[in-house]
C-alpha atoms as a PDB file:
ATOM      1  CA  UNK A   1       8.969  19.246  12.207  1.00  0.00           C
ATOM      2  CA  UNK A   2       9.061  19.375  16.137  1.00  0.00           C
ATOM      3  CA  UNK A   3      12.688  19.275  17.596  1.00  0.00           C
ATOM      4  CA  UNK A   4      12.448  17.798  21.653  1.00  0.00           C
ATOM      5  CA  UNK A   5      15.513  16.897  24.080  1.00  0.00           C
ATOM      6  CA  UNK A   6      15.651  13.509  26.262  1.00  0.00           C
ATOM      7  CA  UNK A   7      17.286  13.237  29.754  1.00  0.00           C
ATOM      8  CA  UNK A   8      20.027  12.680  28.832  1.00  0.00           C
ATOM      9  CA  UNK A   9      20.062  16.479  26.363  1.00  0.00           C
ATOM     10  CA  UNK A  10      20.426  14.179  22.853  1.00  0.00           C
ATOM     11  CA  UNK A  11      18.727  16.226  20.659  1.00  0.00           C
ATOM     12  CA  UNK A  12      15.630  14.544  18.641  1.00  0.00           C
ATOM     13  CA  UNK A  13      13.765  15.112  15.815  1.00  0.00           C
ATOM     14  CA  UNK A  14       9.888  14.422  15.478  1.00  0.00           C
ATOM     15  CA  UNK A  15       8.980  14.355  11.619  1.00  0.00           C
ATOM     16  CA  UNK A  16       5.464  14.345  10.437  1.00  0.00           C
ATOM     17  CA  UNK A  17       5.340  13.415   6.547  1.00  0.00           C
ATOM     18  CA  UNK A  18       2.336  13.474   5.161  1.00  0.00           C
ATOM     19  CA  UNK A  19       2.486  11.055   2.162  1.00  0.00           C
ATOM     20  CA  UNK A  20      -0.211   9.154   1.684  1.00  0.00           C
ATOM     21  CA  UNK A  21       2.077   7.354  -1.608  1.00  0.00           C
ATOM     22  CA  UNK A  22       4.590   5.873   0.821  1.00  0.00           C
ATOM     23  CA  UNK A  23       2.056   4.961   3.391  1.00  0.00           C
ATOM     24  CA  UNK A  24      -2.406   4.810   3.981  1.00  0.00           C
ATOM     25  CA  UNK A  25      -1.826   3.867   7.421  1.00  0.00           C
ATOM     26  CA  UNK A  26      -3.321   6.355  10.094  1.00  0.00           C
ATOM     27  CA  UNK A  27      -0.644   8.187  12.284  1.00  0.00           C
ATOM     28  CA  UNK A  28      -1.627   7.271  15.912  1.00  0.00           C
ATOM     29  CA  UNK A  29      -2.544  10.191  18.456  1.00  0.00           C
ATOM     30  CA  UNK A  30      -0.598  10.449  21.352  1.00  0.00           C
ATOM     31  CA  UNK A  31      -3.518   9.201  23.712  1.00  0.00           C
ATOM     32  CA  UNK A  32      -3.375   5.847  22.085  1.00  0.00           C
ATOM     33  CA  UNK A  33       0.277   5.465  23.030  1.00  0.00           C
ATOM     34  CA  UNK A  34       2.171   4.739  26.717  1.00  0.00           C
ATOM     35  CA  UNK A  35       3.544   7.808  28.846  1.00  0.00           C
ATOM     36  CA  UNK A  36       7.195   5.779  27.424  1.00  0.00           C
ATOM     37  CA  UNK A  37       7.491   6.094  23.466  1.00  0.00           C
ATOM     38  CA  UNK A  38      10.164   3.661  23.669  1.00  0.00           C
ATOM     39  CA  UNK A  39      12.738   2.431  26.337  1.00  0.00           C
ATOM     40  CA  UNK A  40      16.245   0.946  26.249  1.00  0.00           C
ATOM     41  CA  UNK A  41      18.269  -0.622  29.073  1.00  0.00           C
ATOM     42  CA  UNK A  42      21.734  -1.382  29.073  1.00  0.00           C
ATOM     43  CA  UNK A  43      23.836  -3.446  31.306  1.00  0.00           C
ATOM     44  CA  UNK A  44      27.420  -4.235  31.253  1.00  0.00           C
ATOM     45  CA  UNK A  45      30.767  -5.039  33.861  1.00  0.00           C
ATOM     46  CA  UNK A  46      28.410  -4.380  37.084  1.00  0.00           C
ATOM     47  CA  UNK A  47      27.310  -1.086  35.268  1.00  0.00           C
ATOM     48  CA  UNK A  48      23.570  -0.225  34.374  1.00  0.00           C
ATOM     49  CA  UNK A  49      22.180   2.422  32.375  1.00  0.00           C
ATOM     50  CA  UNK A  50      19.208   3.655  30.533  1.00  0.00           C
ATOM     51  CA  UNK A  51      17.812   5.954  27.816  1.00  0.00           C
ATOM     52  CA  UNK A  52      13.987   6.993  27.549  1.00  0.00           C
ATOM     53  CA  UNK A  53      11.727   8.970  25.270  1.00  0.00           C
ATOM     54  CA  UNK A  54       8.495  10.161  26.840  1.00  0.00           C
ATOM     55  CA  UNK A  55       5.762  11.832  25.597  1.00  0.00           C
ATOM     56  CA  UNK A  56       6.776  15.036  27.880  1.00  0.00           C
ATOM     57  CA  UNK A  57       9.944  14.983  26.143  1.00  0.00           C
ATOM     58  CA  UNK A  58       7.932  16.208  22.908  1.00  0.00           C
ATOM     59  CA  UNK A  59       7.140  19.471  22.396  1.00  0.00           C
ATOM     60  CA  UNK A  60       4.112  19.000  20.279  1.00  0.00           C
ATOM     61  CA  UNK A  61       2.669  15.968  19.112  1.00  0.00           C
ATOM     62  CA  UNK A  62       2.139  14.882  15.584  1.00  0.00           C
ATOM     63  CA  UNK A  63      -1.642  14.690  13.803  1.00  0.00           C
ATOM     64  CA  UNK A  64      -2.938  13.358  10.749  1.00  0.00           C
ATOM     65  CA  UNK A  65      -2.063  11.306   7.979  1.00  0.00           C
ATOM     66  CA  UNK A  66       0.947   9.637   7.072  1.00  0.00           C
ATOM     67  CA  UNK A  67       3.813   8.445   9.064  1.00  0.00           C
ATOM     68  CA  UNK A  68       5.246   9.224  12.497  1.00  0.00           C
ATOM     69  CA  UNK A  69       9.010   8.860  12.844  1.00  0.00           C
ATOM     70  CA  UNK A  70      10.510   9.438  16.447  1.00  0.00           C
ATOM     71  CA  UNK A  71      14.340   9.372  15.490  1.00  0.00           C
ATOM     72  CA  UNK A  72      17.398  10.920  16.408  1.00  0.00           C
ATOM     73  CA  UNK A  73      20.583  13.449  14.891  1.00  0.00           C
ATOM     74  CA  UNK A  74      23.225  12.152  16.008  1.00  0.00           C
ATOM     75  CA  UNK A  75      24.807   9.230  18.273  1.00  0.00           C
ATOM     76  CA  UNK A  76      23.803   8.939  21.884  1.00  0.00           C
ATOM     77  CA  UNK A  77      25.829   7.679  23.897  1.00  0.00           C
ATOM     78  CA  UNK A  78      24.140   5.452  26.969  1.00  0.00           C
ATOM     79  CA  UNK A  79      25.768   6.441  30.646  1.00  0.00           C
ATOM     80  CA  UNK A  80      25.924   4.498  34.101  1.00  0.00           C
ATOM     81  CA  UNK A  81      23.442   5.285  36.717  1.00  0.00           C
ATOM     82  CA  UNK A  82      26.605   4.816  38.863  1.00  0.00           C
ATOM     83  CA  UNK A  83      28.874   6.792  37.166  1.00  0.00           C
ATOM     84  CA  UNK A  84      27.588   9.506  34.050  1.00  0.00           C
ATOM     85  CA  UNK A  85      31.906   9.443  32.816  1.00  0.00           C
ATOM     86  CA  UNK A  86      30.927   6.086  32.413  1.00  0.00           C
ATOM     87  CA  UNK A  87      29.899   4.706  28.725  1.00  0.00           C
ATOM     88  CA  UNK A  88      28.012   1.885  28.857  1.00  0.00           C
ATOM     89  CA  UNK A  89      27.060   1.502  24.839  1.00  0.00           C
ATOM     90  CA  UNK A  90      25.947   3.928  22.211  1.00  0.00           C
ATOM     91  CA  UNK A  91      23.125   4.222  20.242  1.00  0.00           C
ATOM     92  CA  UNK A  92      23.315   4.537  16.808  1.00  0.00           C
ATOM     93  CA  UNK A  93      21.564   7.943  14.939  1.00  0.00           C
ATOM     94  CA  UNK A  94      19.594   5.633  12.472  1.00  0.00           C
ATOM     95  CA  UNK A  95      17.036   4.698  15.468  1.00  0.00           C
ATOM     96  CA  UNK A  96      13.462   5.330  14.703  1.00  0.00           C
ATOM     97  CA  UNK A  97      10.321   4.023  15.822  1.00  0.00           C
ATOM     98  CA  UNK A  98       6.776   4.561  14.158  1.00  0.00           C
ATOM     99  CA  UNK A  99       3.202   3.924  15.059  1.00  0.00           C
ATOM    100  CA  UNK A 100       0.230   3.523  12.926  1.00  0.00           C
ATOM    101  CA  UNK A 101      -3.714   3.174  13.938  1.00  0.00           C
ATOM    102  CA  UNK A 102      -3.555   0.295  11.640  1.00  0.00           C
ATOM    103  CA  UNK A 103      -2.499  -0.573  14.191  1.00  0.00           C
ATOM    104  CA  UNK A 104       1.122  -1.268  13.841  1.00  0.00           C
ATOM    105  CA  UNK A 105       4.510  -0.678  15.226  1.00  0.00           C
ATOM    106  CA  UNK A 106       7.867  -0.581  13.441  1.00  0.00           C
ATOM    107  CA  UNK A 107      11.327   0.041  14.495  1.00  0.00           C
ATOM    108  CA  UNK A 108      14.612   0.410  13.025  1.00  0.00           C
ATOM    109  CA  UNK A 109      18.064   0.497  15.983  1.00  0.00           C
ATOM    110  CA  UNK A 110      21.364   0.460  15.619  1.00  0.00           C
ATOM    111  CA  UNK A 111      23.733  -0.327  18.516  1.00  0.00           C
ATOM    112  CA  UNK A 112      27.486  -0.622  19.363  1.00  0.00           C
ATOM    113  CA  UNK A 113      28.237  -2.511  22.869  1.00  0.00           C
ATOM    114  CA  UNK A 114      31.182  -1.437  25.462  1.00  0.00           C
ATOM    115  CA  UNK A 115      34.609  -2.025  23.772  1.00  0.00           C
ATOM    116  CA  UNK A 116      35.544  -3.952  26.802  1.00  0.00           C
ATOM    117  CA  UNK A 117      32.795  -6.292  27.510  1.00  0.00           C
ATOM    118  CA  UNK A 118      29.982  -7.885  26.266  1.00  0.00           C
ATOM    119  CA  UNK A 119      27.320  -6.222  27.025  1.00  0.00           C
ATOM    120  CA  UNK A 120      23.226  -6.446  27.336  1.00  0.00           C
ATOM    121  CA  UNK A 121      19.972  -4.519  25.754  1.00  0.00           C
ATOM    122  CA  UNK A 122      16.815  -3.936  26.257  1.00  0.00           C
ATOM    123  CA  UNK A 123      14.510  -2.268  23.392  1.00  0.00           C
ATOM    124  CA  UNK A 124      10.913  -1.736  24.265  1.00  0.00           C
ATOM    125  CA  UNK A 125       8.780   0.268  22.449  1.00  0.00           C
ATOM    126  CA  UNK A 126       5.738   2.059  23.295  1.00  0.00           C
ATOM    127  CA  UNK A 127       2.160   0.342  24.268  1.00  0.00           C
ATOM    128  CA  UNK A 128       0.404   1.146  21.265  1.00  0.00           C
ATOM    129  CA  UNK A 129      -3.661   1.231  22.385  1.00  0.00           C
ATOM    130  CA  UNK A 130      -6.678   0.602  19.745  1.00  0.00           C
ATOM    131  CA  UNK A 131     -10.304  -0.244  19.270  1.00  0.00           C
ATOM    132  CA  UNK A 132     -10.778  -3.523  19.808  1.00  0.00           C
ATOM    133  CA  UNK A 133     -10.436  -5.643  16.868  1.00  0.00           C
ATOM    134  CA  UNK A 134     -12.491  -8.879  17.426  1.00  0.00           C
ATOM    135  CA  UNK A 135     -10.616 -12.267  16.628  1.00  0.00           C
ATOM    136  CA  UNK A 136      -7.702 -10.449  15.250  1.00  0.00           C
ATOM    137  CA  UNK A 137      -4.662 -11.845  12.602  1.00  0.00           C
ATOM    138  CA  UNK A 138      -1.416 -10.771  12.874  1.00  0.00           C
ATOM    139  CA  UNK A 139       2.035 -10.958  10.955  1.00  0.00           C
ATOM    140  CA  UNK A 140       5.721 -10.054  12.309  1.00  0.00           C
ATOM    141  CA  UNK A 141       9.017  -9.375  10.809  1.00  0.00           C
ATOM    142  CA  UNK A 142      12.396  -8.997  11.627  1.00  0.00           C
ATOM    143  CA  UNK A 143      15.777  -8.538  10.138  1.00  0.00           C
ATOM    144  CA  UNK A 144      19.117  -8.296  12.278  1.00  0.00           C
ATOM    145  CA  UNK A 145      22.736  -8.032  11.183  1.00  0.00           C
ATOM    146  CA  UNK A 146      26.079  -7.806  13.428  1.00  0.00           C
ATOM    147  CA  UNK A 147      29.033  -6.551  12.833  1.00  0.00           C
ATOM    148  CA  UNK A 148      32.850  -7.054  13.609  1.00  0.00           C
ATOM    149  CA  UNK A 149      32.731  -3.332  14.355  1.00  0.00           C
ATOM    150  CA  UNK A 150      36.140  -3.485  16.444  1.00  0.00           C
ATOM    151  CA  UNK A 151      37.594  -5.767  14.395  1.00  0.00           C
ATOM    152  CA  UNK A 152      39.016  -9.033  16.435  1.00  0.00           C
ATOM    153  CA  UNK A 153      37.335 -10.878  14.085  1.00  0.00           C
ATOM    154  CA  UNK A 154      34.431 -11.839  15.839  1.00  0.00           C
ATOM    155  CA  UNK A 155      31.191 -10.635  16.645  1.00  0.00           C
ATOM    156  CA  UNK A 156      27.884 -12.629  18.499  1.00  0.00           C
ATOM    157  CA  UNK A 157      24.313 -12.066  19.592  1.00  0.00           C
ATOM    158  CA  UNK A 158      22.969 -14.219  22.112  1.00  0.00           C
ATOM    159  CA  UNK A 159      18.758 -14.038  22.400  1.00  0.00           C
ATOM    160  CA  UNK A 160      17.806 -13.378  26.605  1.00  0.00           C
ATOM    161  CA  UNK A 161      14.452 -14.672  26.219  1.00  0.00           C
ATOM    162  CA  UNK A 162      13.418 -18.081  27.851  1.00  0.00           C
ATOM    163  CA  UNK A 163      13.995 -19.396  24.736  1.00  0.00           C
ATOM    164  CA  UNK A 164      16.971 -18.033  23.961  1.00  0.00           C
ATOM    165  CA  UNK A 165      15.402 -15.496  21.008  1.00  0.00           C
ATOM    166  CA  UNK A 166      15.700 -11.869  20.344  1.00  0.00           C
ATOM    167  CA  UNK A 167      12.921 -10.494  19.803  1.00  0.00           C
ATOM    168  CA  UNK A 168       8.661 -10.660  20.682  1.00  0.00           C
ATOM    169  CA  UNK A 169       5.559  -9.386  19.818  1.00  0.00           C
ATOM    170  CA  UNK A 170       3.007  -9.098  22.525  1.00  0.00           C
ATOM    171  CA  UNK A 171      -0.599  -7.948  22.591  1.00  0.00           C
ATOM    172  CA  UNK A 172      -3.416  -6.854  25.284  1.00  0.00           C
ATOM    173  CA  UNK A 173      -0.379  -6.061  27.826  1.00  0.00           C
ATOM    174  CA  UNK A 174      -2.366  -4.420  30.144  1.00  0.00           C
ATOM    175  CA  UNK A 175      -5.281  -6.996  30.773  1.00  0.00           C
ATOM    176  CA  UNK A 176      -4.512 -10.452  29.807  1.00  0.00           C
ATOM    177  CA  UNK A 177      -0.972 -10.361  28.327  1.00  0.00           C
ATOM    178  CA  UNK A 178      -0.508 -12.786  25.195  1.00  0.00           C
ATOM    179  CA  UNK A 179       2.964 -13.340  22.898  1.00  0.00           C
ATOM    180  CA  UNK A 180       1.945 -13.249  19.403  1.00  0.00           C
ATOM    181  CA  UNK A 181       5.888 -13.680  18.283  1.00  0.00           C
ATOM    182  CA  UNK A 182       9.062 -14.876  19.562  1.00  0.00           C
ATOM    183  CA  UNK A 183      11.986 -14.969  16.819  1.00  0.00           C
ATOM    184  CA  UNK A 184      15.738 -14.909  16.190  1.00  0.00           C
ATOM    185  CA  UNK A 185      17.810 -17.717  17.456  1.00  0.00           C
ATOM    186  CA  UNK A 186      20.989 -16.519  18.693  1.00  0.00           C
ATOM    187  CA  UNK A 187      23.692 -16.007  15.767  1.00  0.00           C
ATOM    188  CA  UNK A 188      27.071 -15.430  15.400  1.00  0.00           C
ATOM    189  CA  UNK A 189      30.725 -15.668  13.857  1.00  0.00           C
ATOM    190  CA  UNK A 190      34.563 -16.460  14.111  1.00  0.00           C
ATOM    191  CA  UNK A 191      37.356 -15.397  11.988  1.00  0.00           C
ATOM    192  CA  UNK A 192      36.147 -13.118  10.118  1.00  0.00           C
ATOM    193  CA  UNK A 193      37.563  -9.584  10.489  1.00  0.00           C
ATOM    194  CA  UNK A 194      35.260  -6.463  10.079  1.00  0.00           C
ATOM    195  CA  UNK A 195      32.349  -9.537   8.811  1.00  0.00           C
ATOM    196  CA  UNK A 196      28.769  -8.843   8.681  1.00  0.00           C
ATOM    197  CA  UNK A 197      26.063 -12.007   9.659  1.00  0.00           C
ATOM    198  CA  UNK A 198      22.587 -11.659   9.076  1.00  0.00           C
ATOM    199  CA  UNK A 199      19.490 -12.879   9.815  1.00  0.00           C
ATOM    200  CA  UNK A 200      15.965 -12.635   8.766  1.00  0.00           C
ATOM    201  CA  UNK A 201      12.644 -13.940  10.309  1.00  0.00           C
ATOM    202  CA  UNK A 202       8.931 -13.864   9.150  1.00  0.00           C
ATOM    203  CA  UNK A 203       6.116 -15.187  11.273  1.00  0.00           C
ATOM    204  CA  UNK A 204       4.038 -16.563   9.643  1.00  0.00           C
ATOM    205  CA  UNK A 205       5.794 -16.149   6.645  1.00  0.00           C
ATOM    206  CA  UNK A 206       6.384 -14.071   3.646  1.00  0.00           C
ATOM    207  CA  UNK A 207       3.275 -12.368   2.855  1.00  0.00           C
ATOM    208  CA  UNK A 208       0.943 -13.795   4.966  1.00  0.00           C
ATOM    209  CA  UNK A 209      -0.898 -13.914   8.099  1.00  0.00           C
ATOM    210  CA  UNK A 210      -2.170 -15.948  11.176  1.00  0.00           C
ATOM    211  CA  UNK A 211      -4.939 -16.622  13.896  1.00  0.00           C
ATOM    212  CA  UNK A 212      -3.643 -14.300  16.662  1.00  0.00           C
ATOM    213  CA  UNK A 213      -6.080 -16.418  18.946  1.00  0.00           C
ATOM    214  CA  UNK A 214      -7.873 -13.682  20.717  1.00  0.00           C
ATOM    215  CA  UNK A 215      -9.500 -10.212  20.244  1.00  0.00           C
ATOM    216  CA  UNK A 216      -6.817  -7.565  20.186  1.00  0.00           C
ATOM    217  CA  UNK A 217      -6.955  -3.949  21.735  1.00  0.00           C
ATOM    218  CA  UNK A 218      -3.027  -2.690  21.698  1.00  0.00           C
ATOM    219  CA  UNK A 219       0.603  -4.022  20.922  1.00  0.00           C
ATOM    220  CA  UNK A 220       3.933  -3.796  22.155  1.00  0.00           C
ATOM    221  CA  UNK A 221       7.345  -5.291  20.837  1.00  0.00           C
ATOM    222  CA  UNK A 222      10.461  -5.044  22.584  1.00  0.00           C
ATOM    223  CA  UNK A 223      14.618  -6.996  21.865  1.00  0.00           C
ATOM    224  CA  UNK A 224      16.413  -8.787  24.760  1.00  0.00           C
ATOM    225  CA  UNK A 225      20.200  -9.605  23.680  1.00  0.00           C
ATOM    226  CA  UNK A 226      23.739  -9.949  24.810  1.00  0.00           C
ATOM    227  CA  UNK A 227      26.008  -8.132  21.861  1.00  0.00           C
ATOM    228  CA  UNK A 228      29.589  -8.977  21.865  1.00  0.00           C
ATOM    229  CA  UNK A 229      32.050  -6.319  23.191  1.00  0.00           C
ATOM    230  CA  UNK A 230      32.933  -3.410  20.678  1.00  0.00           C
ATOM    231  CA  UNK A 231      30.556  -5.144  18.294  1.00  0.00           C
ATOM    232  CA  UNK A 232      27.526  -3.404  16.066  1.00  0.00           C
ATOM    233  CA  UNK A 233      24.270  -4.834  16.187  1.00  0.00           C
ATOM    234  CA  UNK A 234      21.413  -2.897  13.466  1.00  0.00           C
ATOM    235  CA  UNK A 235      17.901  -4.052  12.789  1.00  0.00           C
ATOM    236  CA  UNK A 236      14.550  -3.811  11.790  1.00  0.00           C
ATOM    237  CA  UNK A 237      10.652  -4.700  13.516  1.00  0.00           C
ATOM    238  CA  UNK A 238       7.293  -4.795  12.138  1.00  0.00           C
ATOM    239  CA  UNK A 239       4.344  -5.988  13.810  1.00  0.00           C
ATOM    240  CA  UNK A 240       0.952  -5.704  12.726  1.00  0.00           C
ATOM    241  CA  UNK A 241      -2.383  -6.391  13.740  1.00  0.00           C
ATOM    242  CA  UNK A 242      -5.502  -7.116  11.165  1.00  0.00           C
ATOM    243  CA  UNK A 243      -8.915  -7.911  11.604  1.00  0.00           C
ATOM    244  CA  UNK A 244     -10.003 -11.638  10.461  1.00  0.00           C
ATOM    245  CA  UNK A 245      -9.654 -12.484   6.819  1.00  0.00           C
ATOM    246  CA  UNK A 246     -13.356 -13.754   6.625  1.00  0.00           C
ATOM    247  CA  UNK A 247     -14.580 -10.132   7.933  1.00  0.00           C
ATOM    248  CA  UNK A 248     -12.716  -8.114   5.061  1.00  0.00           C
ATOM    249  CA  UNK A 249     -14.573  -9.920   2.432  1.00  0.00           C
ATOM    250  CA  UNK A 250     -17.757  -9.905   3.732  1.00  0.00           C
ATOM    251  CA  UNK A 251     -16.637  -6.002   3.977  1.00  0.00           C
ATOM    252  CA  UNK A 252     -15.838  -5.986   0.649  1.00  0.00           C
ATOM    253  CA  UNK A 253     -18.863  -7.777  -0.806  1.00  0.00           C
ATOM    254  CA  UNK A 254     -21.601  -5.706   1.266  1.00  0.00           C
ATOM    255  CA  UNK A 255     -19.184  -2.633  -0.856  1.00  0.00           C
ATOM    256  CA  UNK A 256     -19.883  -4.518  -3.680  1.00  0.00           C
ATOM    257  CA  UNK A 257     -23.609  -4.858  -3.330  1.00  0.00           C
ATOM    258  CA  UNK A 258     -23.938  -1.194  -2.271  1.00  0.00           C
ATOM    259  CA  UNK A 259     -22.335  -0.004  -5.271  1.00  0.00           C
ATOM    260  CA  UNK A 260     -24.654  -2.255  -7.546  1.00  0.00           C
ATOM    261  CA  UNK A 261     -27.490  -0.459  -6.460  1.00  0.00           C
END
């Protein structure tokens, strides 16, 4: 286990479990991955903050099998550029982010928005860079719930992309950027004191897997929402890449065929 500080002095934890029964994916090295392991912007009542991991902030980086989780001990509370008395939101301690050579990218957040206003995020995780995988399928996942954290019993999420959704998928972002994924309408409720709403989305649904339309060499996912004031907003990403049905079974007949003779 590897134990790094951020800016802002939250402590973090980088665990490497090597556990090849909960997962066969391939950790991905640190040279496959953006400078920024993951981002997240905050804006609320004229005030603007941040809070970003990079891969300086690690003190050694993670090898081998298994599963990488970047998470945290602890709440972190996001300050204002203009003003660090200033708490703009806080970010809950059950954040993580992984990233597999599969390749794929997963992430779990939890935030709570300013108690006085309504306030905006900005989750964007890491680039995540690959061989190129040649007329590549793809799947995407992704559960949200709010809650009526403060009580007034109330609580929204509003989606800032164009079309008014939470969260994308996007692939070859540093050549010719493509959106595999846009999901989550906006969601909400009304009197309903200390309620939980959920939502769930699966593109292209459960268990399966579409035409991504193009060869694929990395990923990136990222949320854009407005959470209502003293609200709790928790959720979970997956996105993953695979090559073309048609090229694992010819894979897996030439296997075949080898092991005959």
């Amino acid at each position: 286990m590897w134990v790094a500080r951020n800016q802002s002095g939250a402590r973090i934890v980088l665990g490497l479990v090597c556990a090849l029964a909960m997962s066969s994916a391939a950790l991905a090295d640190l040279d496959q991955l953006s400078y920024e392991l993951f981002r997240i912007d905050v804006a609320t009542e004229g005030y603007t903050g941040q809070w970003v991991f990079t891969q300086d902030d690690l003190i050694c980086g993670a090898r081998g099998d298994g599963y990488c989780i970047v998470s945290m001990e602890g709440e972190v509370g996001i300050v204002a550029n203009e003003n660090p008395d200033i708490t703009l939101a806080t970010l809950g301690s059950d954040f993580y982010m992984c990233f597999y050579y599969d390749p794929q990218i997963q992430m779990n957040f939890s935030v709570t928005a300013n108690y006085t206003a309504d306030t905006d995020f900005s989750i964007t995780s890491a680039q995540l860079d690959f061989d190129n995988i040649p007329n590549a399928w793809g799947r995407s996942t992704v559960s949200m719930d709010i809650t009526d954290a403060d009580w007034d019993g109330s609580g929204q999420l509003t989606g800032k992309y164009a079309d008014n959704k939470t969260y994308r998928t996007f692939y070859n972002v540093d050549t010719t950027p493509g959106m595999f994924s846009s999901q989550v309408d906006s969601f909400g409720f009304s009197n309903q004191y200390g309620w939980t709403e959920a939502r769930y989305s699966n593109d292209p649904g459960a268990g399966g897997v579409r035409q991504v339309g193009s060869d694929v060499h990395n990923l990136q996912s990222g949320l854009e929402f407005t959470l209502s004031a003293g609200d709790t907003a928790v959720g979970s990403t997956d996105f993953e890449v695979v090559p073309e049905p048609a090229a694992i079974a010819l894979l897996g007949l030439a296997l075949v065929l080898v092991r005959r003779r």
